[in-house]
C-alpha atoms as a PDB file:
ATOM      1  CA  UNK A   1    -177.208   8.057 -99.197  1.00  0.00           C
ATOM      2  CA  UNK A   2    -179.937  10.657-100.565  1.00  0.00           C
ATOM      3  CA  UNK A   3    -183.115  10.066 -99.310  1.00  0.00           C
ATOM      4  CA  UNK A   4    -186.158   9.448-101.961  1.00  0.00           C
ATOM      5  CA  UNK A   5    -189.822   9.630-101.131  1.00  0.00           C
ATOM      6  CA  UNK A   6    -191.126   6.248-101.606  1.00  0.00           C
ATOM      7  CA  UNK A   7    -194.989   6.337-100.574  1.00  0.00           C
ATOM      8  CA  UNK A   8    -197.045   9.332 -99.293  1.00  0.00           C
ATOM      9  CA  UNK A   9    -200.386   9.012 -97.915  1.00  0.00           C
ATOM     10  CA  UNK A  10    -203.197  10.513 -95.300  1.00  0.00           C
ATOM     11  CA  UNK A  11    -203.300   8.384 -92.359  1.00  0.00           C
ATOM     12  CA  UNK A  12    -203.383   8.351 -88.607  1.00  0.00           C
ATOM     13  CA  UNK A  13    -200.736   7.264 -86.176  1.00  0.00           C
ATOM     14  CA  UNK A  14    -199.568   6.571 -82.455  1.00  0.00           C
ATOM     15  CA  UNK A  15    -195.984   6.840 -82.100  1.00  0.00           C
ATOM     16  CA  UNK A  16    -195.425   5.189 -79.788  1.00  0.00           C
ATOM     17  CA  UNK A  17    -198.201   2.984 -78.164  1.00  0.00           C
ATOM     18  CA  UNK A  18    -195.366   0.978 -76.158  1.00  0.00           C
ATOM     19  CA  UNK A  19    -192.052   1.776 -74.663  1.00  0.00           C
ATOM     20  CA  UNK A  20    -189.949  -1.519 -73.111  1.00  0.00           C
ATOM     21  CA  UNK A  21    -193.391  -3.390 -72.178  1.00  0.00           C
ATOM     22  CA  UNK A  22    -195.252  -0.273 -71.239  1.00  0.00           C
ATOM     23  CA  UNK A  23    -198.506  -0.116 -72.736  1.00  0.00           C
ATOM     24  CA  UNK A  24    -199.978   3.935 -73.065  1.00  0.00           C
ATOM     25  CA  UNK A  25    -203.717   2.471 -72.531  1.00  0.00           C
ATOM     26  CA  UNK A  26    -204.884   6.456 -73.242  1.00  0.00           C
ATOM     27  CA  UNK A  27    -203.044   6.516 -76.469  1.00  0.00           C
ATOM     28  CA  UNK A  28    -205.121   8.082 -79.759  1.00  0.00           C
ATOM     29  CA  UNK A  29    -205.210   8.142 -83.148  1.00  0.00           C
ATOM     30  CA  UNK A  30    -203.366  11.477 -83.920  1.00  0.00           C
ATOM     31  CA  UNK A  31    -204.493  12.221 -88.241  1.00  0.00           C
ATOM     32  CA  UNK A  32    -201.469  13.174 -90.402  1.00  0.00           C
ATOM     33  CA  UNK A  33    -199.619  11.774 -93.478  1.00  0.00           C
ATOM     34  CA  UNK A  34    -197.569   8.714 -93.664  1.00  0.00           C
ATOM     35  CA  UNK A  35    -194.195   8.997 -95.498  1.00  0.00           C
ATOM     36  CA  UNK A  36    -192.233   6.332 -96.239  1.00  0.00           C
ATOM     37  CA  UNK A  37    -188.343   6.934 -97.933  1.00  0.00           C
ATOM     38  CA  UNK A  38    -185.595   4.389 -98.568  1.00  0.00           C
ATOM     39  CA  UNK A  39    -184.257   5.753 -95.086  1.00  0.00           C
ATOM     40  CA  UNK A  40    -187.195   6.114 -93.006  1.00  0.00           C
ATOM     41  CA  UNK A  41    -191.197   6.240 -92.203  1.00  0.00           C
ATOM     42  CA  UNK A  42    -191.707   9.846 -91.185  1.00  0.00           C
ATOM     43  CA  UNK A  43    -195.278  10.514 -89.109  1.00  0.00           C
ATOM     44  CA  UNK A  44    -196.512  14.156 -89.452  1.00  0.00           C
ATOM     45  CA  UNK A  45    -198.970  15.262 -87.269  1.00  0.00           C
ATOM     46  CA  UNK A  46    -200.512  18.988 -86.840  1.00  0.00           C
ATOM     47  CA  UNK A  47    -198.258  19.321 -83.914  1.00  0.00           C
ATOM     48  CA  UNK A  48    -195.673  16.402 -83.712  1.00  0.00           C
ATOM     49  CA  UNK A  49    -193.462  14.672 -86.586  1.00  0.00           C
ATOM     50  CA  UNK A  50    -192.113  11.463 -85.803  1.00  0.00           C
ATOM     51  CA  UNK A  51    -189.123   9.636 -87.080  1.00  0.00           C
ATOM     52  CA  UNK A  52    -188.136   5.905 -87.597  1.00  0.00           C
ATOM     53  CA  UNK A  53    -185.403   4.747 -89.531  1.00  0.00           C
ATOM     54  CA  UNK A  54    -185.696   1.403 -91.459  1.00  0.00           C
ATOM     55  CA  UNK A  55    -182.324   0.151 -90.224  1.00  0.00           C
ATOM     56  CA  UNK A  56    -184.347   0.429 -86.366  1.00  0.00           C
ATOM     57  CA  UNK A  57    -187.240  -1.611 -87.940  1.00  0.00           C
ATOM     58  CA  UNK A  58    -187.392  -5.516 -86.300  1.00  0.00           C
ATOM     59  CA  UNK A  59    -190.751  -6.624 -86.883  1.00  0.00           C
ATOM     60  CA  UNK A  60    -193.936  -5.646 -88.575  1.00  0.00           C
ATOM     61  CA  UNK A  61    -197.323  -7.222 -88.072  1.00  0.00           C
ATOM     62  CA  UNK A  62    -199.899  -8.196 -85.280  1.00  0.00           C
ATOM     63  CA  UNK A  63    -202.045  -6.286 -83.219  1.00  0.00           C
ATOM     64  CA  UNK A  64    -202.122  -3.922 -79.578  1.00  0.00           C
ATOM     65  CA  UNK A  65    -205.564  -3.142 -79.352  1.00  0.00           C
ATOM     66  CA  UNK A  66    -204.659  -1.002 -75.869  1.00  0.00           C
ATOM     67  CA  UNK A  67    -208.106   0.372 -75.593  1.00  0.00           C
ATOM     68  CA  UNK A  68    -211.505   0.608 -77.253  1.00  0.00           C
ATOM     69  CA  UNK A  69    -210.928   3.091 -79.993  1.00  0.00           C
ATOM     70  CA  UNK A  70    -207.899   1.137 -81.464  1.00  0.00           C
ATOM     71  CA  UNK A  71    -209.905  -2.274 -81.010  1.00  0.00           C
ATOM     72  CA  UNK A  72    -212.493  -0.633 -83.600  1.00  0.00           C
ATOM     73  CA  UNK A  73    -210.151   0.042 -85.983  1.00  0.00           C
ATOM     74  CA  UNK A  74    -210.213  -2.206 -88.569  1.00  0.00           C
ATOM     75  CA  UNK A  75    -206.659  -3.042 -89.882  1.00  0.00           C
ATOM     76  CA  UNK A  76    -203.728  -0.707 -88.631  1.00  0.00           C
ATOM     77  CA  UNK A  77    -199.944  -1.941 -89.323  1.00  0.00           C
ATOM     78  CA  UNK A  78    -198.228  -2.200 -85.979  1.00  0.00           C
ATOM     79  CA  UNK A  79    -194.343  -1.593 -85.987  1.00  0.00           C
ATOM     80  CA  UNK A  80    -191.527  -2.608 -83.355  1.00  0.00           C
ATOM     81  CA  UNK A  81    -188.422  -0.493 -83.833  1.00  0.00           C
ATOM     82  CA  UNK A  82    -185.775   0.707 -81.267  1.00  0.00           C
ATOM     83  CA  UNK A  83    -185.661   3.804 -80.156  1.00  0.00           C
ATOM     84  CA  UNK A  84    -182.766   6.260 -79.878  1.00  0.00           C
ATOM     85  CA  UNK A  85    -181.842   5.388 -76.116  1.00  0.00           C
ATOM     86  CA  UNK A  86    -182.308   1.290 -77.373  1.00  0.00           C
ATOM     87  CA  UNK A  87    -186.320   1.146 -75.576  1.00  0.00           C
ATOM     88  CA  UNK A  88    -188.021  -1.333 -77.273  1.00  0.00           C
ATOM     89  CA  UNK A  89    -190.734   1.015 -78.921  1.00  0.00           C
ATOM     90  CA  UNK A  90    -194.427   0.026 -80.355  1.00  0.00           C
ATOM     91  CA  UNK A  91    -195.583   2.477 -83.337  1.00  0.00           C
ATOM     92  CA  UNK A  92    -198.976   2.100 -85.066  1.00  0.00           C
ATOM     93  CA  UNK A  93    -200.364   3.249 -88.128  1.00  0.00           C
ATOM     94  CA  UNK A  94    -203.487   3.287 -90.094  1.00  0.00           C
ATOM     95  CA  UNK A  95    -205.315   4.523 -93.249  1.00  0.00           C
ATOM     96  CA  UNK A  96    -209.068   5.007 -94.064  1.00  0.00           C
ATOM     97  CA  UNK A  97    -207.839   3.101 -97.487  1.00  0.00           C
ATOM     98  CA  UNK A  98    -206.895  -0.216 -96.826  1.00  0.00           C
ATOM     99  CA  UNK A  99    -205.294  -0.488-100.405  1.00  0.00           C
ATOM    100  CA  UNK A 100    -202.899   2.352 -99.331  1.00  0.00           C
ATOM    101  CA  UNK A 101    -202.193   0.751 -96.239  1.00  0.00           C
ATOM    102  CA  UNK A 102    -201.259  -2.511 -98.034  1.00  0.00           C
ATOM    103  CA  UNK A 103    -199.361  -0.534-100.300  1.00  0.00           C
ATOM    104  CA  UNK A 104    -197.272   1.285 -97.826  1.00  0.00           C
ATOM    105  CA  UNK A 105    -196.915  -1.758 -95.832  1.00  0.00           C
ATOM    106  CA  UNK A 106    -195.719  -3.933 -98.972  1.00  0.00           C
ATOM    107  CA  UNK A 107    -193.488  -1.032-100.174  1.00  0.00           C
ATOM    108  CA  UNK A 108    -192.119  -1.249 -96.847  1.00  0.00           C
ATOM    109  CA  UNK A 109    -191.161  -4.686 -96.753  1.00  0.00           C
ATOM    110  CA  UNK A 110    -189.321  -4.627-100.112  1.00  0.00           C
ATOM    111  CA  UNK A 111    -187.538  -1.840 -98.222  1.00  0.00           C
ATOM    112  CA  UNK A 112    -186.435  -3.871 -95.436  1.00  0.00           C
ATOM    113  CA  UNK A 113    -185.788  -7.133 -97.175  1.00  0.00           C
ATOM    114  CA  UNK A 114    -184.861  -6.458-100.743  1.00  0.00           C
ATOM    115  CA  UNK A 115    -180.669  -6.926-101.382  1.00  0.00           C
ATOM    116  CA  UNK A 116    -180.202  -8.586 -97.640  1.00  0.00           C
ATOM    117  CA  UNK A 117    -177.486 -11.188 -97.652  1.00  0.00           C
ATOM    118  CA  UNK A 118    -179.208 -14.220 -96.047  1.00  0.00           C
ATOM    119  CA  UNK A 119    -177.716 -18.597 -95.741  1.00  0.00           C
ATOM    120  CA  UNK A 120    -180.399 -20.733 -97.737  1.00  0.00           C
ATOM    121  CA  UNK A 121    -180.230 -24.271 -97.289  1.00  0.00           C
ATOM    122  CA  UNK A 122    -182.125 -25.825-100.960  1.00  0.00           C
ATOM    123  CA  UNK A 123    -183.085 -28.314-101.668  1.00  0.00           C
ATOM    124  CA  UNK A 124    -183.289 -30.054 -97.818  1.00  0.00           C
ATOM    125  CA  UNK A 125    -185.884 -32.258 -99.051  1.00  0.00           C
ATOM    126  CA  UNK A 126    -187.569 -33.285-102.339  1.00  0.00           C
ATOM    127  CA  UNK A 127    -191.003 -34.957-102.798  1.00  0.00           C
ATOM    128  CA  UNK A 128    -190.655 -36.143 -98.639  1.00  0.00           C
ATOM    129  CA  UNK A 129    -186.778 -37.707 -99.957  1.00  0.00           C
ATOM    130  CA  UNK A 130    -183.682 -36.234 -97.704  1.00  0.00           C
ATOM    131  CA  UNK A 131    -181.168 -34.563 -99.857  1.00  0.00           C
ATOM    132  CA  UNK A 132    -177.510 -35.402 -99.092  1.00  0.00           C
ATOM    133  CA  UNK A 133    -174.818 -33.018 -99.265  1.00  0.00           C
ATOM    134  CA  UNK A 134    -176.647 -30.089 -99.434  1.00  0.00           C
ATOM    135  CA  UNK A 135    -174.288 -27.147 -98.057  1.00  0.00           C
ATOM    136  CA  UNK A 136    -175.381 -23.625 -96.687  1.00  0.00           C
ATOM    137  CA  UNK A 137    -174.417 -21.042 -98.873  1.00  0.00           C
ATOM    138  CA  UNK A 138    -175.157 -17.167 -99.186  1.00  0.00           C
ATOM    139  CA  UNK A 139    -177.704 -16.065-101.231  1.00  0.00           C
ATOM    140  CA  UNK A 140    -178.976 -12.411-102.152  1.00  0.00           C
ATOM    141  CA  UNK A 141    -183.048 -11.844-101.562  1.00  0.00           C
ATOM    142  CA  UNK A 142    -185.397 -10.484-103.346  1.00  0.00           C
ATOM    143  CA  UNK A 143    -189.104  -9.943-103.127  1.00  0.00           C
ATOM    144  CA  UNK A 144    -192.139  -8.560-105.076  1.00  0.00           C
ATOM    145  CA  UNK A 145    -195.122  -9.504-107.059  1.00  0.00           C
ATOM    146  CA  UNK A 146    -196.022 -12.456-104.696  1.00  0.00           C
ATOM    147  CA  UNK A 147    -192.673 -14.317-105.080  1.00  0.00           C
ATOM    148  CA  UNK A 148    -189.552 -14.696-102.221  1.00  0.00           C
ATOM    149  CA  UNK A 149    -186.493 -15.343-104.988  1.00  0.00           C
ATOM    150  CA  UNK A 150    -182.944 -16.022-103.866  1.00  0.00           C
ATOM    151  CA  UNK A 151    -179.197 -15.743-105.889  1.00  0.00           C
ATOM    152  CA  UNK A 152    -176.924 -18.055-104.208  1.00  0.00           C
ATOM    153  CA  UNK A 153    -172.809 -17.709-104.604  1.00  0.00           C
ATOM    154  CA  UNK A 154    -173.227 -20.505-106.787  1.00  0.00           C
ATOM    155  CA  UNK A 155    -175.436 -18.898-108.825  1.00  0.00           C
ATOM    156  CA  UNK A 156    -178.737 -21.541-107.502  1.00  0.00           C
ATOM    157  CA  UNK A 157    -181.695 -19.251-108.937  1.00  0.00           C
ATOM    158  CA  UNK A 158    -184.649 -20.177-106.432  1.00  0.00           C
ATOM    159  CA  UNK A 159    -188.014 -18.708-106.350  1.00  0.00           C
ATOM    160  CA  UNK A 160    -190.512 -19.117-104.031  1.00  0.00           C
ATOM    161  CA  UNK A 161    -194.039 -18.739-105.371  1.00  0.00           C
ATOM    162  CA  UNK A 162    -196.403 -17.613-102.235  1.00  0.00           C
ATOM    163  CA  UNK A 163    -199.303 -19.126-103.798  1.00  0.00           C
ATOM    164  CA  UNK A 164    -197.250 -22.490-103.854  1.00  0.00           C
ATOM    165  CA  UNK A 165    -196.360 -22.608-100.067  1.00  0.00           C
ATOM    166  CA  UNK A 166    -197.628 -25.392 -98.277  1.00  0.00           C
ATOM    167  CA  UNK A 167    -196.128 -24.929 -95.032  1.00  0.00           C
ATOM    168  CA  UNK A 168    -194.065 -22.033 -92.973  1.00  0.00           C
ATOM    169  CA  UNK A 169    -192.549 -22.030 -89.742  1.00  0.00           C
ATOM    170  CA  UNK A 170    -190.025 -21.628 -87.548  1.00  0.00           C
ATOM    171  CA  UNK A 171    -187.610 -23.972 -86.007  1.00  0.00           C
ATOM    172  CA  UNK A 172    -184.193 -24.963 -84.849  1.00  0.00           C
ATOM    173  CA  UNK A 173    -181.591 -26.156 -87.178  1.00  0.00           C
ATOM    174  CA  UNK A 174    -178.415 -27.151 -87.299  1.00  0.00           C
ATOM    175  CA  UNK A 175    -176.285 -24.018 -89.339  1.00  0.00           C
ATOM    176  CA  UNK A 176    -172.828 -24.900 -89.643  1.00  0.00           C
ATOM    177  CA  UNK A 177    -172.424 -26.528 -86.452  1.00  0.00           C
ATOM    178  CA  UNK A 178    -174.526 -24.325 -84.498  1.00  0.00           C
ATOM    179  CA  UNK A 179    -178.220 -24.654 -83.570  1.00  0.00           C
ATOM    180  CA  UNK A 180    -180.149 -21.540 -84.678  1.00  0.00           C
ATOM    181  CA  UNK A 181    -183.614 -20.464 -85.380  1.00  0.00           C
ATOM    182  CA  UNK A 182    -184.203 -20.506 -89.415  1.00  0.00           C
ATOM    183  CA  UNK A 183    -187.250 -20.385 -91.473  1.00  0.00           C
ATOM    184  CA  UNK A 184    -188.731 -23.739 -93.021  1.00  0.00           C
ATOM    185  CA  UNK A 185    -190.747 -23.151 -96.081  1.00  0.00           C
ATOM    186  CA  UNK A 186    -192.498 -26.200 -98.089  1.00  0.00           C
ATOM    187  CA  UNK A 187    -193.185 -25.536-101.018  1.00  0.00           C
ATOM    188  CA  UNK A 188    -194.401 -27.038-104.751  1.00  0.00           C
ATOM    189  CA  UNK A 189    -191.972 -26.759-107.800  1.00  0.00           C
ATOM    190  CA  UNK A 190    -192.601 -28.011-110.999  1.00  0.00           C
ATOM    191  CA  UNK A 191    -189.382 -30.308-112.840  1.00  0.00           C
ATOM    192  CA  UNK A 192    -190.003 -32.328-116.457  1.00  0.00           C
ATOM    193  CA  UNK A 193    -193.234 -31.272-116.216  1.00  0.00           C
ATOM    194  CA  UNK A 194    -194.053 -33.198-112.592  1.00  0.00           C
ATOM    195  CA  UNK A 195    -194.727 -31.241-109.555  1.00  0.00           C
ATOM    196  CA  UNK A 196    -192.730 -31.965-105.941  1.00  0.00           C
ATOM    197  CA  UNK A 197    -193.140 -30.599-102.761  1.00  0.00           C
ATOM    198  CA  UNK A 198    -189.290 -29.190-101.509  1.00  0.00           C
ATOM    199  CA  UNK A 199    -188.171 -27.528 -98.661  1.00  0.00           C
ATOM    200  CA  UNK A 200    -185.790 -25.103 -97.737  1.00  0.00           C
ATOM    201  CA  UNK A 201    -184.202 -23.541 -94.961  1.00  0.00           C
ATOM    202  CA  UNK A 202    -183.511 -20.137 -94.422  1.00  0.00           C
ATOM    203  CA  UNK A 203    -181.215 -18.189 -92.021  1.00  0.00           C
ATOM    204  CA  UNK A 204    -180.639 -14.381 -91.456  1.00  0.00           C
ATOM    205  CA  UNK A 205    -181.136 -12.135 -88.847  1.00  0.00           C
ATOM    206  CA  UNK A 206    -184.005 -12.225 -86.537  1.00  0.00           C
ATOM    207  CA  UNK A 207    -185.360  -9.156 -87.939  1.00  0.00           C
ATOM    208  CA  UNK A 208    -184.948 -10.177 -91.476  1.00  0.00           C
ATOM    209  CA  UNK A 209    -186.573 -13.017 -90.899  1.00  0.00           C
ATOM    210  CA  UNK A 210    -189.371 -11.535 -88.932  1.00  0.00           C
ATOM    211  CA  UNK A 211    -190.371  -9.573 -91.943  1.00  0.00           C
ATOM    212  CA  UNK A 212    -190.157 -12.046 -94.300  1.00  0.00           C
ATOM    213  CA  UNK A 213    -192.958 -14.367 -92.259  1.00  0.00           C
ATOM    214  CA  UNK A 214    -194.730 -11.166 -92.760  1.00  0.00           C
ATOM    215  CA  UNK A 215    -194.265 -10.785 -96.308  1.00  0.00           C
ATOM    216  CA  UNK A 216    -195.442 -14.729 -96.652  1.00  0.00           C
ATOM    217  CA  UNK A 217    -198.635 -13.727 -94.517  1.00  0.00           C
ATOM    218  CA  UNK A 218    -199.790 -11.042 -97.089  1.00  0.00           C
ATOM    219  CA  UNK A 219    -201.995 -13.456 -98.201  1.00  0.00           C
ATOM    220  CA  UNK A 220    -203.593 -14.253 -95.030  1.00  0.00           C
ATOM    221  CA  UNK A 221    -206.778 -11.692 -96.000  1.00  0.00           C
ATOM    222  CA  UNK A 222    -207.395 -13.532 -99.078  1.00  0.00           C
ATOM    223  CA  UNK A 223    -208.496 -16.445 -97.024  1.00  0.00           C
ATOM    224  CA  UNK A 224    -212.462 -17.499 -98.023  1.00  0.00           C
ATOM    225  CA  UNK A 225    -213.958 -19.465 -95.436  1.00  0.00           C
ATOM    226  CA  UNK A 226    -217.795 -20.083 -94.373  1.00  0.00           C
ATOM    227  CA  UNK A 227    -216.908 -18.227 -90.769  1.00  0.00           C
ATOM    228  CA  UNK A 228    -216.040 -14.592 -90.364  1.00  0.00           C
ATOM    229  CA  UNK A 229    -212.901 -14.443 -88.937  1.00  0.00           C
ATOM    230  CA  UNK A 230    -211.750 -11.437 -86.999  1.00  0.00           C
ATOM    231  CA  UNK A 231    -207.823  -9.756 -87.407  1.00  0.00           C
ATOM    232  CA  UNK A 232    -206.896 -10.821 -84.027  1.00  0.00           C
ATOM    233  CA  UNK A 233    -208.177 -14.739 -84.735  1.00  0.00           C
ATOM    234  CA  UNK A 234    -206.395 -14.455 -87.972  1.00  0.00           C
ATOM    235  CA  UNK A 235    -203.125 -13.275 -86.254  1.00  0.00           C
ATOM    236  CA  UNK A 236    -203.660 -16.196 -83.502  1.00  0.00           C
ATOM    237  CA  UNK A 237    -204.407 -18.637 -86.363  1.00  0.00           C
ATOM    238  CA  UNK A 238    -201.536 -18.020 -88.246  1.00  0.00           C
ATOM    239  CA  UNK A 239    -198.969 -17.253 -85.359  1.00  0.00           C
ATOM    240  CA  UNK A 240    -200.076 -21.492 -84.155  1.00  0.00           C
ATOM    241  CA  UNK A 241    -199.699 -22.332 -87.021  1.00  0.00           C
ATOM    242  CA  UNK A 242    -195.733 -21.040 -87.658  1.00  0.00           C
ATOM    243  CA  UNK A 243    -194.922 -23.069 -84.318  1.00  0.00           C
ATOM    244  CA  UNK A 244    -196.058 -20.222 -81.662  1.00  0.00           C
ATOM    245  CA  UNK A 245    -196.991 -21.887 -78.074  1.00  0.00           C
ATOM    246  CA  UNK A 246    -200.689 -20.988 -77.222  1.00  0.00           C
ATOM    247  CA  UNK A 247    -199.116 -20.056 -73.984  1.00  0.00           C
ATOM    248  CA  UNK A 248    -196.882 -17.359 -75.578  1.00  0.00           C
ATOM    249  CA  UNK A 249    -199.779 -16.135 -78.223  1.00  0.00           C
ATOM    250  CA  UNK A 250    -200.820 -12.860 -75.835  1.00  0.00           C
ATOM    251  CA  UNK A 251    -196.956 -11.818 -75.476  1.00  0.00           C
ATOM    252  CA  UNK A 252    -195.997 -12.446 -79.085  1.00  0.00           C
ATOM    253  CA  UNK A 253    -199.017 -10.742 -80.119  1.00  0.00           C
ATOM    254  CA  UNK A 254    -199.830  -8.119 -77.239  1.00  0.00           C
ATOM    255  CA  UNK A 255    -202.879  -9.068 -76.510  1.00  0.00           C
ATOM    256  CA  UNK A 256    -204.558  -9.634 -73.057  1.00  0.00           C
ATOM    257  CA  UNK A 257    -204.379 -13.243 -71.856  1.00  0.00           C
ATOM    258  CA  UNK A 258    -208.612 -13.280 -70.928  1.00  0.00           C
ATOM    259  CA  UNK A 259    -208.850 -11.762 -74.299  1.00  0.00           C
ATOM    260  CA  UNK A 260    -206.881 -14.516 -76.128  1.00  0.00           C
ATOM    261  CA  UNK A 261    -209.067 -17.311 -73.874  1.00  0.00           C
ATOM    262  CA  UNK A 262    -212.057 -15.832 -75.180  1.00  0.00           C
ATOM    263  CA  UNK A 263    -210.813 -15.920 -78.217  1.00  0.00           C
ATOM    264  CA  UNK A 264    -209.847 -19.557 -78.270  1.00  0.00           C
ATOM    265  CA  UNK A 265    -212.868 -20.673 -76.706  1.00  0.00           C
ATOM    266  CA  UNK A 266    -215.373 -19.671 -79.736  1.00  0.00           C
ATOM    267  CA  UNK A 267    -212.295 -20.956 -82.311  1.00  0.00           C
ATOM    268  CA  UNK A 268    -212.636 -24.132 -80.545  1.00  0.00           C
ATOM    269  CA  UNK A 269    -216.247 -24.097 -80.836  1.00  0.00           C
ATOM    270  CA  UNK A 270    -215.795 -23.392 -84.782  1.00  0.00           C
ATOM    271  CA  UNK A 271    -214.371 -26.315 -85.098  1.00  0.00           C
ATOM    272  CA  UNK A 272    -211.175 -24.374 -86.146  1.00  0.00           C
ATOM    273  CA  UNK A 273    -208.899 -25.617 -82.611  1.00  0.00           C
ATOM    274  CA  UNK A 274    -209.615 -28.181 -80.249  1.00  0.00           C
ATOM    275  CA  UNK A 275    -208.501 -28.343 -76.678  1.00  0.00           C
ATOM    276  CA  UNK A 276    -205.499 -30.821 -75.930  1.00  0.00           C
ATOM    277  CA  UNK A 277    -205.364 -30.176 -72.013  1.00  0.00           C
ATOM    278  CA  UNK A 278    -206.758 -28.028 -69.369  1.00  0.00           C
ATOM    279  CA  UNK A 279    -205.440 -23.937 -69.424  1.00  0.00           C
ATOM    280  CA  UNK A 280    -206.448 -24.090 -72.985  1.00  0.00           C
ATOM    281  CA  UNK A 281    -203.624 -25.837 -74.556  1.00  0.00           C
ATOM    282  CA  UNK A 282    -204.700 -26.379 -78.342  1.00  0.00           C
ATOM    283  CA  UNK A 283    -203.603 -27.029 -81.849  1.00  0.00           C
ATOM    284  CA  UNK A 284    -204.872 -27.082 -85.488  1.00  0.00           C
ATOM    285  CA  UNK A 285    -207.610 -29.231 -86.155  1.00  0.00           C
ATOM    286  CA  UNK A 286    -207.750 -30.106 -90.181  1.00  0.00           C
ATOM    287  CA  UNK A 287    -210.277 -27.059 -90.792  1.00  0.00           C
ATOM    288  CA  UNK A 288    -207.693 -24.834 -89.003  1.00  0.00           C
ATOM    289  CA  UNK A 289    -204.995 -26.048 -90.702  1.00  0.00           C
ATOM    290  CA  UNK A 290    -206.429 -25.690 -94.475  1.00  0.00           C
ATOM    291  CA  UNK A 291    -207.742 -22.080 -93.164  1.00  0.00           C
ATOM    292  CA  UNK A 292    -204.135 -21.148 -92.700  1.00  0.00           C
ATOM    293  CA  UNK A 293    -203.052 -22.670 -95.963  1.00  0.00           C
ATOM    294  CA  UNK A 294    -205.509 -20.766 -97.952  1.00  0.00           C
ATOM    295  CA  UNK A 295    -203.793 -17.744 -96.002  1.00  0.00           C
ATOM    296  CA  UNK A 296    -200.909 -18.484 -97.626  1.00  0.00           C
ATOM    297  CA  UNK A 297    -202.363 -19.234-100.853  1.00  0.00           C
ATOM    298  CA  UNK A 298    -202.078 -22.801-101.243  1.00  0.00           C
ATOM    299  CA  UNK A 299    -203.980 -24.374-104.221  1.00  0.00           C
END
């Protein structure tokens, strides 16, 4: 396949700022440009040039603030690929323009998601009612302009409105006899002109799905809430929401665990968590919850 220059901008990067769990606590912003093809991200540095192929891509998303000068930075996209000899590698990137950040990083997506073969499961339920008979089948994906829409073998058109979500997470379902992790999206449709709340279940590829959660995050900045809210609280926020234990938030996100604490202790004081048990077990309270809704653009 020819490669085609997708996105070009003037960035920094750290490639990488992991490697199999090791964290390079003296790793710096190097400036360069940011390429992105249909093949690969390409970093190019005064001295260095950096490859990573999309196909290596299996998550976007979070934050590894490994030392002061990357805990300033504002908003960087963090990427887990791996590496040539399979290490489990951390990349980072950032712009001084956040749009062409969000560009890049929504260009990239598309990349990585757009055409996959996925198994939907639609609808599972409609307004709270159990649907019977409703078979997995294979369904083509597509996503852009704020919308998730799948083409089943049946030819079942489905699209998923972002700003209609109510609810995302992940959990384990039965797919064809065998219990797997899929995504469970609630969402509103309008039918005749009345509006229900359906669900459906979706099944791919761990990576696949990672980057679709990420895609369905997007909105996550255009929260408006009377509290400031940090990147990292927005990250924890959202990550308990989807399901994440509070236990597992500092792996799952690289952060410290006295970090995280700290963090959770002025979210509970917010009003946005509250503490279930001792070791700082929490959940949601009802402001946390409609915090991470607005996230995900629900009316």
């Amino acid at each position: 396949m020819k490669e085609v220059k997708v996105e070009d901008i003037i960035g920094r990067f750290i490639s990488p700022a992991a490697s199999d769990g090791k964290r390079f606590r003296d790793a710096a912003w190097v400036p360069g440009r940011l390429i992105l093809s249909n093949l690969n991200i390409w970093l190019i540095g005064k001295d260095r040039k950096k490859k990573i192929p999309l196909t290596r891509i299996v998550d976007i998303g979070g934050r590894l603030d490994l030392n002061t000068e990357i805990a300033h930075t504002p908003f960087y996209l963090l990427i887990k690929h791996i590496g040539p000899k399979n290490e489990k590698l951390v990349s980072l990137i950032t712009s001084s323009k956040r749009q062409d950040l969000e560009r890049f990083k929504l260009s990239l997506i598309e990349l990585l998601l757009n055409r996959k073969i996925v198994l939907v499961k639609y609808p599972v339920t409609k307004g709270g009612v159990v649907q019977r008979n409703v078979k997995w089948e294979k369904a083509q994906i597509a996503v852009k302009d704020n919308k998730i829409r799948l083409v089943t073998e049946s030819g079942k058109f489905i699209k998923i409105d972002l700003d209609k979500i109510q609810l995302v997470r992940r959990d384990e379902r039965d797919v064809n006899g065998e219990m797997k992790k899929v995504l469970d999206i609630q969402f509103s449709e309008v039918e005749n002109n009345m509006e229900f709340t359906v669900e459906a279940y979706i099944y791919a590829r761990d990576e696949i799905l990672n980057i679709l959660q990420q895609f369905i995050f997007g909105g996550f900045d255009k929260v408006a809430a009377d509290i400031e809210l940090s990147e990292t609280e927005k990250q924890i926020i959202m990550s308990l929401y989807t399901g994440v234990s509070p236990f597992e938030i500092p792996n799952f996100l690289g952060l410290d665990v006295d970090q995280v604490e700290e963090i959770y202790d002025r979210l509970i004081q917010l009003g946005v968590l509250k503490e279930v048990r001792k070791r700082k077990e929490v959940v949601l309270t009802t402001r946390g919850k409609n915090l991470a809704s607005e996230a995900l653009g629900s009316e």
